[in-house]
N, C-alpha and C. Protein backbone atom coordinates (compact mmCIF):
# COMPACT_ATOMS: atom_id res chain seq x y z
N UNK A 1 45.39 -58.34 -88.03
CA UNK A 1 44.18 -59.07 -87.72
C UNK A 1 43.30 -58.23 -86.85
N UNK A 2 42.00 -58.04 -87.13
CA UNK A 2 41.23 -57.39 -86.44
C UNK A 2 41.10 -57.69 -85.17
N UNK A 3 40.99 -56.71 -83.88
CA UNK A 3 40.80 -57.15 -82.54
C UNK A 3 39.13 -56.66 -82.32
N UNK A 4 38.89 -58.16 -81.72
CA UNK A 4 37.35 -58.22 -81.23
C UNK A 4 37.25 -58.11 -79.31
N UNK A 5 36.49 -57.10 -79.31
CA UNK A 5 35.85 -57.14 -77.66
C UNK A 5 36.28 -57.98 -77.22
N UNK A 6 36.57 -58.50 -76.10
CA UNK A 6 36.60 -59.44 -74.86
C UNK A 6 35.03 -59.82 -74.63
N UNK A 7 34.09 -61.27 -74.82
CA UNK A 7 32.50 -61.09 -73.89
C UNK A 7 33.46 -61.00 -72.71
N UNK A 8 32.67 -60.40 -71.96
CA UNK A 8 32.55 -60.60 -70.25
C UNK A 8 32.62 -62.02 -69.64
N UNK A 9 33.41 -62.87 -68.91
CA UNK A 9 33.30 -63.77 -68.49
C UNK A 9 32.40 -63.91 -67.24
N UNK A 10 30.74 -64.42 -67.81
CA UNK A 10 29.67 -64.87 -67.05
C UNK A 10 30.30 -65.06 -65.32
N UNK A 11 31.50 -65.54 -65.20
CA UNK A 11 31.60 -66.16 -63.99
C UNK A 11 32.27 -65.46 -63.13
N UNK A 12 32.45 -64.44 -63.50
CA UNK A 12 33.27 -63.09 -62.99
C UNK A 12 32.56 -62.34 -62.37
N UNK A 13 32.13 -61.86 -61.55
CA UNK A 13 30.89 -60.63 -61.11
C UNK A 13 31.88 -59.30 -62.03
N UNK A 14 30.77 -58.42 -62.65
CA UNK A 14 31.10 -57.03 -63.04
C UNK A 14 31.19 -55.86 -62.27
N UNK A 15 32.43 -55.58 -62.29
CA UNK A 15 32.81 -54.45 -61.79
C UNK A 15 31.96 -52.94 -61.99
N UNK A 16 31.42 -52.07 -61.05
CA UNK A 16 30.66 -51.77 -60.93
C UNK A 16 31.23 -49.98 -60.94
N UNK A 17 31.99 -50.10 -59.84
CA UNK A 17 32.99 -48.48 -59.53
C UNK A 17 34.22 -49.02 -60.10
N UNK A 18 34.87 -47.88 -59.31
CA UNK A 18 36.37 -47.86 -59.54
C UNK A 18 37.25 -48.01 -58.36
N UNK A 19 36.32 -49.14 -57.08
CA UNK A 19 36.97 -49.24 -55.87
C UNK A 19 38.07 -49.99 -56.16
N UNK A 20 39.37 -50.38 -55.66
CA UNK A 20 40.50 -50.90 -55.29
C UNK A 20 40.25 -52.62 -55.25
N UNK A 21 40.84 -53.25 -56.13
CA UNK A 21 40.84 -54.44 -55.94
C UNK A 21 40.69 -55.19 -54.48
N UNK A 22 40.19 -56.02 -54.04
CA UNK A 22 40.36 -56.24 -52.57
C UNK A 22 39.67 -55.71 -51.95
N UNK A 23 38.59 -54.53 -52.01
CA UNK A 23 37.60 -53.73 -50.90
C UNK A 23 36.19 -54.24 -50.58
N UNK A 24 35.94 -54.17 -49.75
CA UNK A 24 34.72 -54.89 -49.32
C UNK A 24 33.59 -54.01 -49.91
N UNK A 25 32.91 -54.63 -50.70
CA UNK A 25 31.68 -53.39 -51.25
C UNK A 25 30.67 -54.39 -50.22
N UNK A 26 29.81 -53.06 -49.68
CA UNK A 26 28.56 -53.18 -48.90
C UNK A 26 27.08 -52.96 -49.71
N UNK A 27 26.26 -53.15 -49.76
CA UNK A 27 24.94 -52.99 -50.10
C UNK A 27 24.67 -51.57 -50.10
N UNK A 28 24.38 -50.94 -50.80
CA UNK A 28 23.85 -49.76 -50.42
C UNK A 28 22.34 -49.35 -49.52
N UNK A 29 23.02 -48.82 -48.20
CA UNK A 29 21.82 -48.45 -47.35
C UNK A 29 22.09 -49.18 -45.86
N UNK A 30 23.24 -50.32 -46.05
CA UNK A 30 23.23 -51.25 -45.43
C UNK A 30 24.03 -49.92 -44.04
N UNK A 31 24.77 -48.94 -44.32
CA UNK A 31 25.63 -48.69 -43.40
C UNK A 31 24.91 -47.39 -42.69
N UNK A 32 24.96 -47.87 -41.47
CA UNK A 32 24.40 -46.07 -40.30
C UNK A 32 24.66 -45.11 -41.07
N UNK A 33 24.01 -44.15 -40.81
CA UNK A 33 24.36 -42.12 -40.87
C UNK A 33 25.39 -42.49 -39.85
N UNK A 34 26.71 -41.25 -40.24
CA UNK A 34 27.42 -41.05 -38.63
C UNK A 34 28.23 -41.65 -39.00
N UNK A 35 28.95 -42.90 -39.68
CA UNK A 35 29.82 -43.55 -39.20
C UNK A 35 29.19 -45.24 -39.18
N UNK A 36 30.23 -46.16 -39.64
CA UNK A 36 30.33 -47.39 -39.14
C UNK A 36 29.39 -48.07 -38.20
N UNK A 37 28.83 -49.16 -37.81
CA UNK A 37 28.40 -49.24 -36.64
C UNK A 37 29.12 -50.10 -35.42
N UNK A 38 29.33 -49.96 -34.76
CA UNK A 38 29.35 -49.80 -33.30
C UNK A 38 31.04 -49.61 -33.25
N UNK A 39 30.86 -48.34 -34.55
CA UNK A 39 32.17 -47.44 -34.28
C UNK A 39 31.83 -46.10 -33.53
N UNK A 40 33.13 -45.36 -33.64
CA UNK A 40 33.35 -44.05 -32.46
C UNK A 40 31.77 -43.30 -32.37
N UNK A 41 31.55 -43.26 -33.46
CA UNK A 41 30.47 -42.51 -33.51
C UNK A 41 29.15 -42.62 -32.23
N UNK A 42 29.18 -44.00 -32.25
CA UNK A 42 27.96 -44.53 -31.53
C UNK A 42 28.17 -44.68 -30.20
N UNK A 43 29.85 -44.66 -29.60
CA UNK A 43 29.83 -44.19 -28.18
C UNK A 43 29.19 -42.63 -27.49
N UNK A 44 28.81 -43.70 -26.19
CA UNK A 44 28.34 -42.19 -25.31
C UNK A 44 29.72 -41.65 -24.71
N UNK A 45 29.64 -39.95 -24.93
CA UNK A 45 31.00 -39.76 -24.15
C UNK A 45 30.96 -39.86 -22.71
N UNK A 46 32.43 -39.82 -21.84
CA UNK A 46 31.94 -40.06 -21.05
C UNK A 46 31.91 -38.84 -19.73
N UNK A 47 31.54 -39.00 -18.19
CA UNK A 47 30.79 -38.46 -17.59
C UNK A 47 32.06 -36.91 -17.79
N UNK A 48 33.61 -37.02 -17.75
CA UNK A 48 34.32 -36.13 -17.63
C UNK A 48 35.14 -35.78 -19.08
N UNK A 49 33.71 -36.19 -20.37
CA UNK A 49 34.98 -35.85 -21.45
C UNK A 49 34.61 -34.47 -21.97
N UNK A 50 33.74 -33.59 -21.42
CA UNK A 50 34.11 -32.25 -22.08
C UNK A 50 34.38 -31.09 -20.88
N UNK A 51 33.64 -32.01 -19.28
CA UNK A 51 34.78 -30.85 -18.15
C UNK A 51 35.91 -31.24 -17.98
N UNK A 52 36.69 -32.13 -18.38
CA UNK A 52 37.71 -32.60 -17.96
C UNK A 52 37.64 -33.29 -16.41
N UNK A 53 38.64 -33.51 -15.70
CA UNK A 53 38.85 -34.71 -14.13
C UNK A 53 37.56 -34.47 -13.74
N UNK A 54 37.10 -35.12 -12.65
CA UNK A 54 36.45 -34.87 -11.25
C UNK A 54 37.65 -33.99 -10.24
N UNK A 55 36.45 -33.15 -9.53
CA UNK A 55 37.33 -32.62 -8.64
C UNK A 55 37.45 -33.91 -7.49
N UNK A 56 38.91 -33.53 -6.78
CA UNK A 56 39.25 -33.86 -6.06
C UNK A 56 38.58 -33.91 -4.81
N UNK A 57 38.56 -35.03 -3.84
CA UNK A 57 38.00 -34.56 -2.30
C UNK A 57 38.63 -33.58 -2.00
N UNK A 58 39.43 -33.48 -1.71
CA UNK A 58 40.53 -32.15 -1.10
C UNK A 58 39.71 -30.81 -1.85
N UNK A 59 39.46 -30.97 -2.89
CA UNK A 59 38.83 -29.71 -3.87
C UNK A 59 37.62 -29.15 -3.26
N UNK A 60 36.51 -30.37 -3.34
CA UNK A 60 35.34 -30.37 -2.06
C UNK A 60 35.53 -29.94 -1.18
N UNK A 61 36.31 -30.25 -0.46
CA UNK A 61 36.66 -29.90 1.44
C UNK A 61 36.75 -27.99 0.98
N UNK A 62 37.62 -27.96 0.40
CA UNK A 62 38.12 -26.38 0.35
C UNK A 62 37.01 -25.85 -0.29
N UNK A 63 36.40 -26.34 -0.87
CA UNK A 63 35.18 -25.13 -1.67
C UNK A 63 34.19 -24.86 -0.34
N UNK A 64 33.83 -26.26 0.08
CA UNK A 64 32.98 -26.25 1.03
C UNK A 64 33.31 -25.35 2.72
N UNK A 65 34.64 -25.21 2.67
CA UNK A 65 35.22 -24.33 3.71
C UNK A 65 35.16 -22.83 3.67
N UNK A 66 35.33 -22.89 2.03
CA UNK A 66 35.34 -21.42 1.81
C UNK A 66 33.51 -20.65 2.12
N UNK A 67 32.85 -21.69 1.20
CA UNK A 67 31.31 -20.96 1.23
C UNK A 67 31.11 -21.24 3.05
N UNK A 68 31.44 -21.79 3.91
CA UNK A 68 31.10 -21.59 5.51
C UNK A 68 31.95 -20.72 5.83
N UNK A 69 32.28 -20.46 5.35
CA UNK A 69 33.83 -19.34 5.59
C UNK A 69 32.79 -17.76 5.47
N UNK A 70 32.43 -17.89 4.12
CA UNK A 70 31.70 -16.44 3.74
C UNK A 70 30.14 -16.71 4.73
N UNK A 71 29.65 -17.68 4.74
CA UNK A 71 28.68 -17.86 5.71
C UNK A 71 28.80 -17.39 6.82
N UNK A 72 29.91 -17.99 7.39
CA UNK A 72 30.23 -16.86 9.15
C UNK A 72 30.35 -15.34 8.86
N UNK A 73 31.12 -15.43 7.91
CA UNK A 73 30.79 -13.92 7.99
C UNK A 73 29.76 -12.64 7.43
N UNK A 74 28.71 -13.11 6.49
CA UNK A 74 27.88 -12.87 6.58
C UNK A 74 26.65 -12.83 7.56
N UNK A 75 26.70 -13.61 8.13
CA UNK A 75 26.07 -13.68 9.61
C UNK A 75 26.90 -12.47 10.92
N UNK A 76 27.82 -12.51 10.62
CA UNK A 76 28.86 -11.46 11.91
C UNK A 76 27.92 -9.88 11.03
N UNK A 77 28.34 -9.33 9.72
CA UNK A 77 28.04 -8.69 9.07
C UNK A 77 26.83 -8.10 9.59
N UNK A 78 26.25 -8.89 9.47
CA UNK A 78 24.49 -8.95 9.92
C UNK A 78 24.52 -8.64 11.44
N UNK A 79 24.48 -9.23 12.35
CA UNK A 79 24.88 -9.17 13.66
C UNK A 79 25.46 -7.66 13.92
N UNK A 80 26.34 -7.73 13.32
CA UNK A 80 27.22 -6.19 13.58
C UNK A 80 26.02 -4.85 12.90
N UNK A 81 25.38 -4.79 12.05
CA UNK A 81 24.66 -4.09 11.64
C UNK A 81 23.45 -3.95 12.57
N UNK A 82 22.96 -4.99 12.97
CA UNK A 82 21.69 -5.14 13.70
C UNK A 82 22.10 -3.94 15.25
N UNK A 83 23.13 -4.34 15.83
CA UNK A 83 23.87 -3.97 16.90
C UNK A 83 24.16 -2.33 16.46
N UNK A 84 24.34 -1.71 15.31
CA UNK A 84 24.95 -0.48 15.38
C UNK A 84 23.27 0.18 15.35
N UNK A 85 22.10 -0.18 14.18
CA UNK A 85 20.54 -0.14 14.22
C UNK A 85 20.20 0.46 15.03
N UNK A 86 20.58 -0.54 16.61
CA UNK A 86 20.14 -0.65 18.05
C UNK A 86 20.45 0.87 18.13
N UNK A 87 22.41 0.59 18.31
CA UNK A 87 22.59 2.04 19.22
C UNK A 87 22.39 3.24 18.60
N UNK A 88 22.34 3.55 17.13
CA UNK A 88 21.46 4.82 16.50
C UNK A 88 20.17 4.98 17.05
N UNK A 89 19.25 3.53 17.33
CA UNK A 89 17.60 3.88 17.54
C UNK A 89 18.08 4.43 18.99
N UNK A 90 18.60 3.78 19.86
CA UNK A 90 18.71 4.45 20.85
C UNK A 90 18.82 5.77 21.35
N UNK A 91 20.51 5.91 20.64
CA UNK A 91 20.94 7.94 20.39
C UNK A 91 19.78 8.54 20.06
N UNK A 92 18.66 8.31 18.85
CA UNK A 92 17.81 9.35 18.86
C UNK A 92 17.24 9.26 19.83
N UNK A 93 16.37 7.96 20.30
CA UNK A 93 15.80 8.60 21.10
C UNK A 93 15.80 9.41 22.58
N UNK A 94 17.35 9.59 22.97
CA UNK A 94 18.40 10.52 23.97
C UNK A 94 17.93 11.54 23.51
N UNK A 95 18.09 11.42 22.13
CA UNK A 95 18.18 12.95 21.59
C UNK A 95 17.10 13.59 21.63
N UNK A 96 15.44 12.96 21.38
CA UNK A 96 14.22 13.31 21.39
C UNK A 96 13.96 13.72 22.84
N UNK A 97 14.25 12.65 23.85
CA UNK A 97 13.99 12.90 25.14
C UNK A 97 14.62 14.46 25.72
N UNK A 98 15.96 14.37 25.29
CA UNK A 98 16.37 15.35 25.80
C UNK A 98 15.56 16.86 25.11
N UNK A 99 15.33 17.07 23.95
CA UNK A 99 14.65 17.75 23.37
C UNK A 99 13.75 18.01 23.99
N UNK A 100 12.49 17.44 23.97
CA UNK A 100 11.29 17.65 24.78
C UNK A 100 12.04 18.35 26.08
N UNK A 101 12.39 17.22 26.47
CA UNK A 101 12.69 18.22 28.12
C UNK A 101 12.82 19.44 28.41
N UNK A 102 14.45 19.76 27.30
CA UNK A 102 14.66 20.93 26.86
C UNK A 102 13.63 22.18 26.68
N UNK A 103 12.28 21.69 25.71
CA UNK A 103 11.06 22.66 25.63
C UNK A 103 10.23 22.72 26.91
N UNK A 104 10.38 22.03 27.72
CA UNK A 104 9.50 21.94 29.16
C UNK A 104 9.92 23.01 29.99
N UNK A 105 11.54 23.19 30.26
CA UNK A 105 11.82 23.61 31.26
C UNK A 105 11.69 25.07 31.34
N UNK A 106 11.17 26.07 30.51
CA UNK A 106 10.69 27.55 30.62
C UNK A 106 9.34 27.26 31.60
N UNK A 107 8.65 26.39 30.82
CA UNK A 107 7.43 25.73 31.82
C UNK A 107 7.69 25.89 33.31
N UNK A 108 8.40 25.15 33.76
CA UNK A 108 9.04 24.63 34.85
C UNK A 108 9.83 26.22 35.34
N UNK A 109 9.78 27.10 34.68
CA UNK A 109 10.73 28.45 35.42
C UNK A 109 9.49 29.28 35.78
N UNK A 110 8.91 29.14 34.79
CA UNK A 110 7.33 29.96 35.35
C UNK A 110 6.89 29.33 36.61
N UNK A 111 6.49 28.38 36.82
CA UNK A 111 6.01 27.75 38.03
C UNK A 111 6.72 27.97 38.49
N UNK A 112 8.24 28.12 38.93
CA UNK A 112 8.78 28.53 39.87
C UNK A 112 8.37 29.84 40.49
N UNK A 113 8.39 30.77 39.38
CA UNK A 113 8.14 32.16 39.79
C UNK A 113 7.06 32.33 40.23
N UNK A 114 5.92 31.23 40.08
CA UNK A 114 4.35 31.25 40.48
C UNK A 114 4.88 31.36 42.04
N UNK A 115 5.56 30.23 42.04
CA UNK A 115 5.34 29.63 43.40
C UNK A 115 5.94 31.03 44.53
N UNK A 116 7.37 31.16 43.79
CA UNK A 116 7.66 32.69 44.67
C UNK A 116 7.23 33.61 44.85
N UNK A 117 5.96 33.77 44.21
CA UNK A 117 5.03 35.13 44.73
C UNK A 117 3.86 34.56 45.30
N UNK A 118 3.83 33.38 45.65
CA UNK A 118 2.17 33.12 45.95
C UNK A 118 1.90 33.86 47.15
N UNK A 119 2.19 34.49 48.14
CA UNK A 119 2.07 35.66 49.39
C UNK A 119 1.35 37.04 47.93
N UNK A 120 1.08 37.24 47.20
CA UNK A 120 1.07 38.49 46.46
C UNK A 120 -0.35 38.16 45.91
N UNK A 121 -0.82 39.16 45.34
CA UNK A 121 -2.24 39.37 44.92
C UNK A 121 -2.69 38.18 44.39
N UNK A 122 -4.29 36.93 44.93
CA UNK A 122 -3.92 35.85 44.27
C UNK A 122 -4.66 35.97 43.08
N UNK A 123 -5.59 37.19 42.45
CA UNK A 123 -5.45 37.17 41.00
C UNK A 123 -4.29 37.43 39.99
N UNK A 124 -3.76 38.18 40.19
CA UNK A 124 -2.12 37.92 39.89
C UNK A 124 -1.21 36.29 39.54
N UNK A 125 -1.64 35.71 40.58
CA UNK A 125 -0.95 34.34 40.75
C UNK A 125 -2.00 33.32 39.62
N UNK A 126 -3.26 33.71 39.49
CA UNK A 126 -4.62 32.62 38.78
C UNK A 126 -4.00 33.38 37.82
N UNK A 127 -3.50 34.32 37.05
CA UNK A 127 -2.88 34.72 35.95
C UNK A 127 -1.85 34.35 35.02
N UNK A 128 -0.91 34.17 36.31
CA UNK A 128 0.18 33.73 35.97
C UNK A 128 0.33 32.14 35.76
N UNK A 129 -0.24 31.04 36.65
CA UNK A 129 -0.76 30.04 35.98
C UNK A 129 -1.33 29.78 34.60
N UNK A 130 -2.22 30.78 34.41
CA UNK A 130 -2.97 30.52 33.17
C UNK A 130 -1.78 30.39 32.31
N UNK A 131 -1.09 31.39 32.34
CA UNK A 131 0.01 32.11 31.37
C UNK A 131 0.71 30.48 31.25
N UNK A 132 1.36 29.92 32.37
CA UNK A 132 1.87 28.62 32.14
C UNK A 132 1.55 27.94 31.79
N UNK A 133 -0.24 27.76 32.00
CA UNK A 133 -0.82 26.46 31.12
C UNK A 133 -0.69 26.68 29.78
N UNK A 134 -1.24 27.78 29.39
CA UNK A 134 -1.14 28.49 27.98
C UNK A 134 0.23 27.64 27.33
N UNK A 135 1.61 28.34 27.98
CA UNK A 135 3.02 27.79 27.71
C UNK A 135 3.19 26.21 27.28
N UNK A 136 2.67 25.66 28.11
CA UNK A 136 2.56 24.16 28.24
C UNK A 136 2.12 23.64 26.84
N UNK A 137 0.51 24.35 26.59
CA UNK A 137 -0.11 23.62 25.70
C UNK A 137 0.72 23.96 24.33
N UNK A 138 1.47 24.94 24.17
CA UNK A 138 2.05 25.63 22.81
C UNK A 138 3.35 24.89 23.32
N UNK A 139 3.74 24.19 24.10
CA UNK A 139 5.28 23.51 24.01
C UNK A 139 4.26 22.47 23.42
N UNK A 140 3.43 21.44 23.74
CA UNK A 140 2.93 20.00 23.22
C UNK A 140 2.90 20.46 21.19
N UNK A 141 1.65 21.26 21.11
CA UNK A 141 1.30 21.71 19.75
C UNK A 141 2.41 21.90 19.34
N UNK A 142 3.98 22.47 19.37
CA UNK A 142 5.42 22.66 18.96
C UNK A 142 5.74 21.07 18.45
N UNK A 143 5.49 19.93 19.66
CA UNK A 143 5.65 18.61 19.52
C UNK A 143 5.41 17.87 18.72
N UNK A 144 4.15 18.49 18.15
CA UNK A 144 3.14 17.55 17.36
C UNK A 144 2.13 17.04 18.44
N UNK A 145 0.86 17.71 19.13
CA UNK A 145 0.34 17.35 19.99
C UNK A 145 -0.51 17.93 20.30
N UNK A 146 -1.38 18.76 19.61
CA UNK A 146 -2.35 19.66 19.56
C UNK A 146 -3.31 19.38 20.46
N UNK A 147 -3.50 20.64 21.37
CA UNK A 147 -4.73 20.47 22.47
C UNK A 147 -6.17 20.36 21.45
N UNK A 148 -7.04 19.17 21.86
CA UNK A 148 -8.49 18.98 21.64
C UNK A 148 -9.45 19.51 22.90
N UNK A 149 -9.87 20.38 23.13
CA UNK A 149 -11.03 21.04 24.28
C UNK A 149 -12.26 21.71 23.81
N UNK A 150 -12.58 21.25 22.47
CA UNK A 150 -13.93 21.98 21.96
C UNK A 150 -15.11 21.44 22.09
N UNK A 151 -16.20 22.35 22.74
CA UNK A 151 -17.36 21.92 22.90
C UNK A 151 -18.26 22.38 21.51
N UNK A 152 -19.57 21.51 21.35
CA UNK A 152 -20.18 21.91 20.41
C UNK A 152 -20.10 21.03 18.78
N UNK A 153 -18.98 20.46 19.02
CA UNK A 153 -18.21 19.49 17.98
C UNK A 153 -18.88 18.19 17.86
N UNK A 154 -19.36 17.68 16.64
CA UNK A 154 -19.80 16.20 16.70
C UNK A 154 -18.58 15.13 16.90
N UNK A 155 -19.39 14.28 17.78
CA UNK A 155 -18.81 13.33 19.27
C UNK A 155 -17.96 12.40 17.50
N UNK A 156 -16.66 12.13 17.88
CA UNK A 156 -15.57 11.77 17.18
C UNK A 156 -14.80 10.56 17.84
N UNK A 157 -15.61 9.18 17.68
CA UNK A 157 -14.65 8.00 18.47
C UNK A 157 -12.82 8.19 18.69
N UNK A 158 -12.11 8.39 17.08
CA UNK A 158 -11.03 8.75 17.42
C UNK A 158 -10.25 9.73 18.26
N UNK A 159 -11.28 10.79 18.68
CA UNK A 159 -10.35 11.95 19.40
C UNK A 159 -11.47 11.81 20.76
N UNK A 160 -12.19 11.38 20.77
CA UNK A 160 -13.21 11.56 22.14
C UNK A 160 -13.61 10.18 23.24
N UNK A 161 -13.34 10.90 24.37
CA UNK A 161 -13.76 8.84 25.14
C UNK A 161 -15.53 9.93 26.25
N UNK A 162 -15.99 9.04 25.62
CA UNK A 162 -17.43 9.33 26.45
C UNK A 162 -17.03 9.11 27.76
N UNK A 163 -18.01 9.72 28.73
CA UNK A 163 -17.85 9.63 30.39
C UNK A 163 -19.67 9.96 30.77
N UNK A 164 -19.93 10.30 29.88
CA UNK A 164 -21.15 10.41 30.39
C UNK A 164 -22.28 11.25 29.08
N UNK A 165 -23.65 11.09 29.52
CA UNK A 165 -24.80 11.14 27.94
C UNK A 165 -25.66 12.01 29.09
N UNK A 166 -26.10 13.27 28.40
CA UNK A 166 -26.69 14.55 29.10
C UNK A 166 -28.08 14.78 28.27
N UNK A 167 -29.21 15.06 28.91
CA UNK A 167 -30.24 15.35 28.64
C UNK A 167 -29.54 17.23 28.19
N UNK A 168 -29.48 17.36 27.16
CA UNK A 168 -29.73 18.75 26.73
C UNK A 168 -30.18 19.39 25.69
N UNK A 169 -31.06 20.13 26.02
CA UNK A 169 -32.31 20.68 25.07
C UNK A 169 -31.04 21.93 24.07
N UNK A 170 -30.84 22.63 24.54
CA UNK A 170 -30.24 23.07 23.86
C UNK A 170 -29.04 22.93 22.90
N UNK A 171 -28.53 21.56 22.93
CA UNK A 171 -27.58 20.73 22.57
C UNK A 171 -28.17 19.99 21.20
N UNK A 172 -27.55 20.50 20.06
CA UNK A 172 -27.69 19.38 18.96
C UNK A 172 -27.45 17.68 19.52
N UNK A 173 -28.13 16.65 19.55
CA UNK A 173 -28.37 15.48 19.61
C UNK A 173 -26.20 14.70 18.90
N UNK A 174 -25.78 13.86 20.23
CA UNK A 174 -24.86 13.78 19.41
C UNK A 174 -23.39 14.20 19.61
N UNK A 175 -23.74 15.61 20.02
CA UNK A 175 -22.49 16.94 19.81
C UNK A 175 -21.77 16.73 21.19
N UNK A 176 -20.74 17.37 21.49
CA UNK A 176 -19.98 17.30 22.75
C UNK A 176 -20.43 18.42 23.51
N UNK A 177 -20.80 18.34 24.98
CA UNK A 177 -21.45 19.17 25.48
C UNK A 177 -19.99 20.16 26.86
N UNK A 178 -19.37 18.76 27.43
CA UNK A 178 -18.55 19.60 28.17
C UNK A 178 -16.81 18.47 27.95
N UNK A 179 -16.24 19.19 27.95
CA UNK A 179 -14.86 18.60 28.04
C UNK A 179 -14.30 18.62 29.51
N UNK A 180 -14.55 17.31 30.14
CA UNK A 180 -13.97 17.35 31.28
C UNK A 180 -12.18 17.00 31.73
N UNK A 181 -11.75 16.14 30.29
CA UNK A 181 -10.08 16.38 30.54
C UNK A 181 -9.82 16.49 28.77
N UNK A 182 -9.00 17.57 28.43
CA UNK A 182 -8.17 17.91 27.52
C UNK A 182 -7.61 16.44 26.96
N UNK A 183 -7.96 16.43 25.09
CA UNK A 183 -7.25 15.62 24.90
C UNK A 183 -5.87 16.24 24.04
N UNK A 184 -4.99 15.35 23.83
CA UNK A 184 -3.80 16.07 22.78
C UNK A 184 -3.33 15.29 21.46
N UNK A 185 -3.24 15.48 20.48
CA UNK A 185 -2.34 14.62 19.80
C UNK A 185 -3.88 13.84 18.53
N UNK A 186 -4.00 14.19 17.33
CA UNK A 186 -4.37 13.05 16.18
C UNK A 186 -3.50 12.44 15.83
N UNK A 187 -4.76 11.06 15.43
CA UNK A 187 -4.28 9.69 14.73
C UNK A 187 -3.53 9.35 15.45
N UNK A 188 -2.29 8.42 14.66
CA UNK A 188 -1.05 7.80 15.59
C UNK A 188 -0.77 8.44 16.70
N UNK A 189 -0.56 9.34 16.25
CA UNK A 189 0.60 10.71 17.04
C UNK A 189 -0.55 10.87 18.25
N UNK A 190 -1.72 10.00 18.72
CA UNK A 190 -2.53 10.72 19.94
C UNK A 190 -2.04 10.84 21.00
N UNK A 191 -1.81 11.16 22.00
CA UNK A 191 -1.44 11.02 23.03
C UNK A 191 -2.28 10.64 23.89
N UNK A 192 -3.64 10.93 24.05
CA UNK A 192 -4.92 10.62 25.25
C UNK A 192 -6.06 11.24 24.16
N UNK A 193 -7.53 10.35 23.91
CA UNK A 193 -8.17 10.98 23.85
C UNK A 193 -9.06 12.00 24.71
N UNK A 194 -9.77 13.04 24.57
CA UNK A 194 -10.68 14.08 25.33
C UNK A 194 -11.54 13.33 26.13
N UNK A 195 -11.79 13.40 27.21
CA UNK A 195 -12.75 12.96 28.13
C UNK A 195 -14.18 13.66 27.96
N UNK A 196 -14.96 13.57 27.25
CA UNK A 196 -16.14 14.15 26.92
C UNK A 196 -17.49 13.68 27.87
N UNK A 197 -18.38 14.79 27.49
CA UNK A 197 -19.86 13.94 28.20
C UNK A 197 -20.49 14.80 26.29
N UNK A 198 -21.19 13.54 26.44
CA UNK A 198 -22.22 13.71 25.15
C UNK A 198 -24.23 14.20 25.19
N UNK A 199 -24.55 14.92 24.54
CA UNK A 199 -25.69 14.75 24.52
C UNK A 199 -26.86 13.81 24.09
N UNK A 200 -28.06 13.70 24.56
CA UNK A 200 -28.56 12.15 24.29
C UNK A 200 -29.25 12.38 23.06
N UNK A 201 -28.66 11.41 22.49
CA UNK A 201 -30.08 11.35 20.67
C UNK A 201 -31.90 11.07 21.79
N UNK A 202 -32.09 11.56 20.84
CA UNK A 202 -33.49 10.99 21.46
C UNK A 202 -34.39 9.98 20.60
């Protein structure tokens, strides 16, 4: 006998896939991206799930001991450096002082010898002075301290202190006419400027 189709029984809903008897079919569209809803997916993790624990107070205390720990001694560090600074700036300048001195005292042997002949010829003695001043000024210039005593020179605020303004005809307007105290030393390095008298502009 011939076999005919099965119709579909109207009252049956038609099977659609090939899901498992018993499975809940959903709507399509109905379900989140990600996952289920208000499954794993949609939790926030929480504050310690990818560093792992909180540290401990005890953990705190010791971190915080250690960085005051390196704090004191960065500060001693410092302190101790500042303190050694000192006594190097100091040593040199022993060392400078003594130096200079050191170049003075030929100075200081001449004048002696001035002084032991002053009974003896006193052009002889106005000689021998000179000779020492001479000495003197070539120990400063050795220093860094170059004698300034030139007349004729236009008047120079940095190396010159006015003392007085001279009617002189023969005097360029301006110029330094007499040097009444020696100055020594440009720029920083001055030691005193020249005591000058100036001539008057007219």
């Amino acid at each position: 006998m011939p076999s005919h189709p099965r119709e579909p029984d109207p009252a049956v809903p038609a099977q659609t896939d090939s899901a498992p008897e018993g499975a809940v079919h959903h709507p399509r569209g109905d379900l989140p991206r990600g996952g289920p809803p208000n499954g794993p997916a949609d939790e926030e993790p929480g504050p310690d799930a990818a560093g792992g624990p909180a540290p401990s107070e005890d953990e705190y205390t010791a971190e915080l001991q250690e960085l005051e720990d390196r704090w004191r001694r960065a500060l001693a560090d410092l302190d101790n450096l500042r303190k050694r600074h000192a006594r190097e700036l100091e040593r040199e300048r022993s060392v400078e002082r003594a130096r200079t001195a050191a170049a003075f005292l030929p100075v200081l042997d001449n004048l002696e010898l001035a002084l032991a002949h002053a009974g003896a010829d006193a052009g002889a003695i106005v000689e021998g002075v000179r000779a020492v001043r001479d000495q003197a000024v070539n120990v400063l210039e050795l220093l860094g301290y170059p004698r300034h005593a030139e007349t004729g020179v236009a008047f120079d605020p940095a190396r010159h202190e006015v003392v007085g303004v001279v009617h002189d005809p023969d005097a360029v307007p301006g110029t330094v006419v007499e040097v009444l105290r020696p100055g020594y030393g440009d720029g920083e390095r001055q030691l005193r400027p020249a005591a000058v008298t100036v001539a008057k502009r007219e």
